[in-house]
Protein backbone atom coordinates (compact mmCIF):
# COMPACT_ATOMS: atom_id res chain seq x y z
CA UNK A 1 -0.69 -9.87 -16.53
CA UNK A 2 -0.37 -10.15 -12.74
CA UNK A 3 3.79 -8.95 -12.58
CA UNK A 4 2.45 -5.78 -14.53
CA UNK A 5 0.14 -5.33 -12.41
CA UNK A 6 1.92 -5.60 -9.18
CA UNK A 7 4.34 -3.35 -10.85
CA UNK A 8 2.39 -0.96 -11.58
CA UNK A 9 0.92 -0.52 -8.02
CA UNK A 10 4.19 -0.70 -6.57
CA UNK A 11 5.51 1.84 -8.88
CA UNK A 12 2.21 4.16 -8.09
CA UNK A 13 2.68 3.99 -4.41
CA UNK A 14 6.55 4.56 -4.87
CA UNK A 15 6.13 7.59 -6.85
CA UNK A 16 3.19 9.22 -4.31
CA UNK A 17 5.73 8.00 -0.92
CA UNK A 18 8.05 10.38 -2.86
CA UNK A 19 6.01 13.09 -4.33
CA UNK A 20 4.36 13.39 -0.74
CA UNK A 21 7.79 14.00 0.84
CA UNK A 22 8.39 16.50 -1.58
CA UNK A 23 5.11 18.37 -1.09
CA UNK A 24 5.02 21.29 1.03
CA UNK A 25 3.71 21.79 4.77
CA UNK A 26 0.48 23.26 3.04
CA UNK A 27 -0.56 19.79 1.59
CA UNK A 28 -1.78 17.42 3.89
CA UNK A 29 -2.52 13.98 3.39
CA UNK A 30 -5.38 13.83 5.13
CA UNK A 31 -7.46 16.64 3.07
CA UNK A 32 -5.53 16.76 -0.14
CA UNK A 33 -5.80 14.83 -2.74
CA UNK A 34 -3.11 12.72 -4.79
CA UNK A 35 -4.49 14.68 -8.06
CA UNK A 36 -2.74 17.93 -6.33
CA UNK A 37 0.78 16.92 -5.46
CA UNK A 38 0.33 17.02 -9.71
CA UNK A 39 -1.46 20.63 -9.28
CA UNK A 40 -0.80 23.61 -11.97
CA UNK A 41 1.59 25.86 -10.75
CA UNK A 42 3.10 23.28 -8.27
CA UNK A 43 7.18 23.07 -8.85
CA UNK A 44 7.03 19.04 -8.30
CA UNK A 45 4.11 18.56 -10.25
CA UNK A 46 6.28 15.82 -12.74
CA UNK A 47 6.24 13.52 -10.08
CA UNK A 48 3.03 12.83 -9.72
CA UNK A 49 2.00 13.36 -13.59
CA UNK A 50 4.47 10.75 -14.05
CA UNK A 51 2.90 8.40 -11.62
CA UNK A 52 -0.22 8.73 -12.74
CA UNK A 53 0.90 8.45 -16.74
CA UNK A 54 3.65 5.29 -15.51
CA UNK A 55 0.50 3.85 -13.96
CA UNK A 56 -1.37 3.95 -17.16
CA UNK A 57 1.58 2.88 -19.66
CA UNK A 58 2.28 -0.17 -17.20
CA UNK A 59 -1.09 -1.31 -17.03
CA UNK A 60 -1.57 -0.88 -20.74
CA UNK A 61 1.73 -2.85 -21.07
CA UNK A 62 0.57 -5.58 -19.34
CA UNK A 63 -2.77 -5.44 -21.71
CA UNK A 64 -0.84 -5.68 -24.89
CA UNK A 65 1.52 -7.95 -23.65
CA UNK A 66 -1.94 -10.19 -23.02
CA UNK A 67 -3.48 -10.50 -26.54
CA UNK A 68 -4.82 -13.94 -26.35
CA UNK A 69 -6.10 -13.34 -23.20
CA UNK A 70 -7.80 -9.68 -24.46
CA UNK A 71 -9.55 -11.89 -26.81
CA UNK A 72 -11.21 -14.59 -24.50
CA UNK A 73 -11.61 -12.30 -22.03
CA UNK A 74 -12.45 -8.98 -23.23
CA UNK A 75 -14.78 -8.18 -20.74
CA UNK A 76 -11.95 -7.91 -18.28
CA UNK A 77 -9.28 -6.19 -20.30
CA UNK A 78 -11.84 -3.76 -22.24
CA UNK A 79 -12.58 -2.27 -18.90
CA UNK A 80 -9.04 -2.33 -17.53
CA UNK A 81 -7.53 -0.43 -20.86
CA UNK A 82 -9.98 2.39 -20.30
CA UNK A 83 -8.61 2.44 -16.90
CA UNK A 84 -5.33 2.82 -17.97
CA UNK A 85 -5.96 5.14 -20.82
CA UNK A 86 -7.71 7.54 -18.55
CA UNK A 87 -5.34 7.31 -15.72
CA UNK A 88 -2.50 7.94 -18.22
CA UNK A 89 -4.63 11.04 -19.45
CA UNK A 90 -5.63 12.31 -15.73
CA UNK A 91 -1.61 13.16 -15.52
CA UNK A 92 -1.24 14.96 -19.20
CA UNK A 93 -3.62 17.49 -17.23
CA UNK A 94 -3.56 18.85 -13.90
CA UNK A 95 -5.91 19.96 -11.46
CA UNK A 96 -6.34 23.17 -9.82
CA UNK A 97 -3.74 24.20 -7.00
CA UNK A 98 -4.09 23.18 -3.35
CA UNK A 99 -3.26 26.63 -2.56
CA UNK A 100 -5.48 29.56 -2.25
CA UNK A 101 -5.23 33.13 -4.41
CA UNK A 102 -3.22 31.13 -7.35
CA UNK A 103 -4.06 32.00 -10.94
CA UNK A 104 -4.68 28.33 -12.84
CA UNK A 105 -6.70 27.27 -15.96
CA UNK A 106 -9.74 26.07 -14.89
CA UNK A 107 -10.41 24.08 -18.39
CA UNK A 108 -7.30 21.91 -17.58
CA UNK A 109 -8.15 21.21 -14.06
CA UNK A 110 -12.36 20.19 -15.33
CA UNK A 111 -10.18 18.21 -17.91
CA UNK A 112 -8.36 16.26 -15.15
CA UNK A 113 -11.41 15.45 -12.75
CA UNK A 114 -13.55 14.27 -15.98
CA UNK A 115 -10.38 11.78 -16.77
CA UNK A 116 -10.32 10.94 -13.56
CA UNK A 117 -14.25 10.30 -12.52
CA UNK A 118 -13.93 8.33 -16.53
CA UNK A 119 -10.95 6.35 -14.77
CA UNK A 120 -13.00 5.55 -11.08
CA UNK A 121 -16.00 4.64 -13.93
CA UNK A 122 -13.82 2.10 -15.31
CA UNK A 123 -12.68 0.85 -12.06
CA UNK A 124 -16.36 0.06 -11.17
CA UNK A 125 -17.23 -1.24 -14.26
CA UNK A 126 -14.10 -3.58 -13.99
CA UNK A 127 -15.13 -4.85 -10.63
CA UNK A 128 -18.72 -5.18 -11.75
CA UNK A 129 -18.23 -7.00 -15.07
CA UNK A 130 -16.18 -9.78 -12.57
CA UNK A 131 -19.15 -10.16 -10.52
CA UNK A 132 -21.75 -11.57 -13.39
CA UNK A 133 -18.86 -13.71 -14.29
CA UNK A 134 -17.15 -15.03 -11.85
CA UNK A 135 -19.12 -17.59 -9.56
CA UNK A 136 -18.59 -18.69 -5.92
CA UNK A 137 -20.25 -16.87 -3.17
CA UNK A 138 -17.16 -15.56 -1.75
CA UNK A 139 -15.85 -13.94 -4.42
CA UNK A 140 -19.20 -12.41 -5.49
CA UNK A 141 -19.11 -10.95 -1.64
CA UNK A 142 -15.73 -9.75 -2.53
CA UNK A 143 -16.90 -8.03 -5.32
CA UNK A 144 -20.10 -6.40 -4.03
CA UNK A 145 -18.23 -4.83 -1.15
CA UNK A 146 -15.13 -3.81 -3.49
CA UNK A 147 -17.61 -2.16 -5.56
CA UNK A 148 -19.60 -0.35 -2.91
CA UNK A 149 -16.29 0.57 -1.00
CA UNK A 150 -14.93 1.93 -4.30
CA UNK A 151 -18.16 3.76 -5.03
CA UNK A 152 -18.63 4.96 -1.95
CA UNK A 153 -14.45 6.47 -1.36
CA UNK A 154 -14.88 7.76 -4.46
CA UNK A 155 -18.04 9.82 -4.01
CA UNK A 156 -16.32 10.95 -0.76
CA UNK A 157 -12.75 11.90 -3.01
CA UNK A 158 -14.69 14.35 -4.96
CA UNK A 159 -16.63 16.45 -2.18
CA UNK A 160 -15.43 20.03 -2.12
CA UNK A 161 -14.82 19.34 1.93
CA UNK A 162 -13.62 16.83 4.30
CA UNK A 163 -11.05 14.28 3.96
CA UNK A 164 -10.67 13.51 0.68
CA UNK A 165 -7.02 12.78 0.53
CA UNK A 166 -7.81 10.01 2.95
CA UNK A 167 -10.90 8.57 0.61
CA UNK A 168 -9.01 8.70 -2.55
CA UNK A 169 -6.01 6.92 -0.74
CA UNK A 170 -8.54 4.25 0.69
CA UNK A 171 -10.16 3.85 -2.30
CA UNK A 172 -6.71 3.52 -4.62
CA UNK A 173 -5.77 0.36 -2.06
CA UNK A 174 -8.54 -1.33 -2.32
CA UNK A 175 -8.75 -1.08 -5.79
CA UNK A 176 -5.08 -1.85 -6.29
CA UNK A 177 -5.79 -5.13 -3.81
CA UNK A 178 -8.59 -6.22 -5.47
CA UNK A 179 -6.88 -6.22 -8.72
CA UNK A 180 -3.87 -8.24 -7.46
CA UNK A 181 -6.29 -10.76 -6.33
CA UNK A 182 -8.67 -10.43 -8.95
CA UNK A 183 -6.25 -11.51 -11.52
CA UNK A 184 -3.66 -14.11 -9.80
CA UNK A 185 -5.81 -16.39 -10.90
CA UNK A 186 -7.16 -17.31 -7.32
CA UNK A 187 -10.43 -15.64 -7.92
């Protein structure tokens, strides 16, 4: 499970170093977020679809490659498939262009957020079901402060204003580092 998951994270931040070279000097890193280098009416808009969907079917892949471990340990992978699922669905739709005066459907770009909040959901839950189960008082630390620094990026991500490109960035790595840890078997 861990080499699909390290894949998977490498392959996410591969495909956003590259979609954010691509973007143009109207996106910023800083205040957009990752959700809008995949925008409607945004030429390059396959990249990041496909990162977001590549992180979803590599995550899943690592799932079904797992079966006896989905079955002693469902309250891990349940949680981690729903991540994946909705990730994967968060780039079939796009969100709303970064870009003023731009005509967009505004159904697609609800659809995307609501995959996307289902997908931070999952995250959390993830993180949370590994704190009632997992013991030692350093990894319970660990996962209290993963799950409030999640939470709280997260929150931040969605505002309407500030830097949310930043938030959802910072809250993606700590996220993607907590899962590498979380299941190398260390924790």
């Amino acid at each position: 499970m861990i080499l699909f998951i390290i894949t998977a994270t490498i392959y996410f931040g591969f495909v956003t170093f590259i979609a954010q070279k691509k973007a143009p000097e109207t996106y910023s890193r800083k205040y957009n977020t990752l959700s809008e280098l995949g925008c409607q009416t945004y030429e390059n808009r396959g990249l990041m679809q496909w990162g977001f969907k590549g992180l979803g079917i590599i995550i899943m892949a690592g799932v079904l490659n797992s079966r006896e471990i989905f079955i002693t340990e469902a309250h891990y992978m349940i949680p981690l498939s729903l991540f994946s699922l909705f990730i994967f669905l968060s780039g079939v739709f796009s969100s709303k262009p970064f870009e003023h005066l731009v005509f967009y459907s505004l159904k697609e770009s609800r659809l995307h957020n609501l995959l996307l909040q289902l997908s931070g959901l999952s995250m959390a839950l993830l993180v949370v079901m590994k704190f009632v189960v997992v013991i030692g008082v350093f990894n319970r630390i660990l996962n209290i402060t993963v799950l409030v620094g999640i939470l709280y990026t997260s929150a931040h991500a969605a505002r309407k204003e500030g830097p949310r490109g930043l938030y959802q960035r910072v809250m993606y790595t700590i996220f993607f580092l907590w899962l590498i840890y979380a299941f190398s078997g260390i924790m």
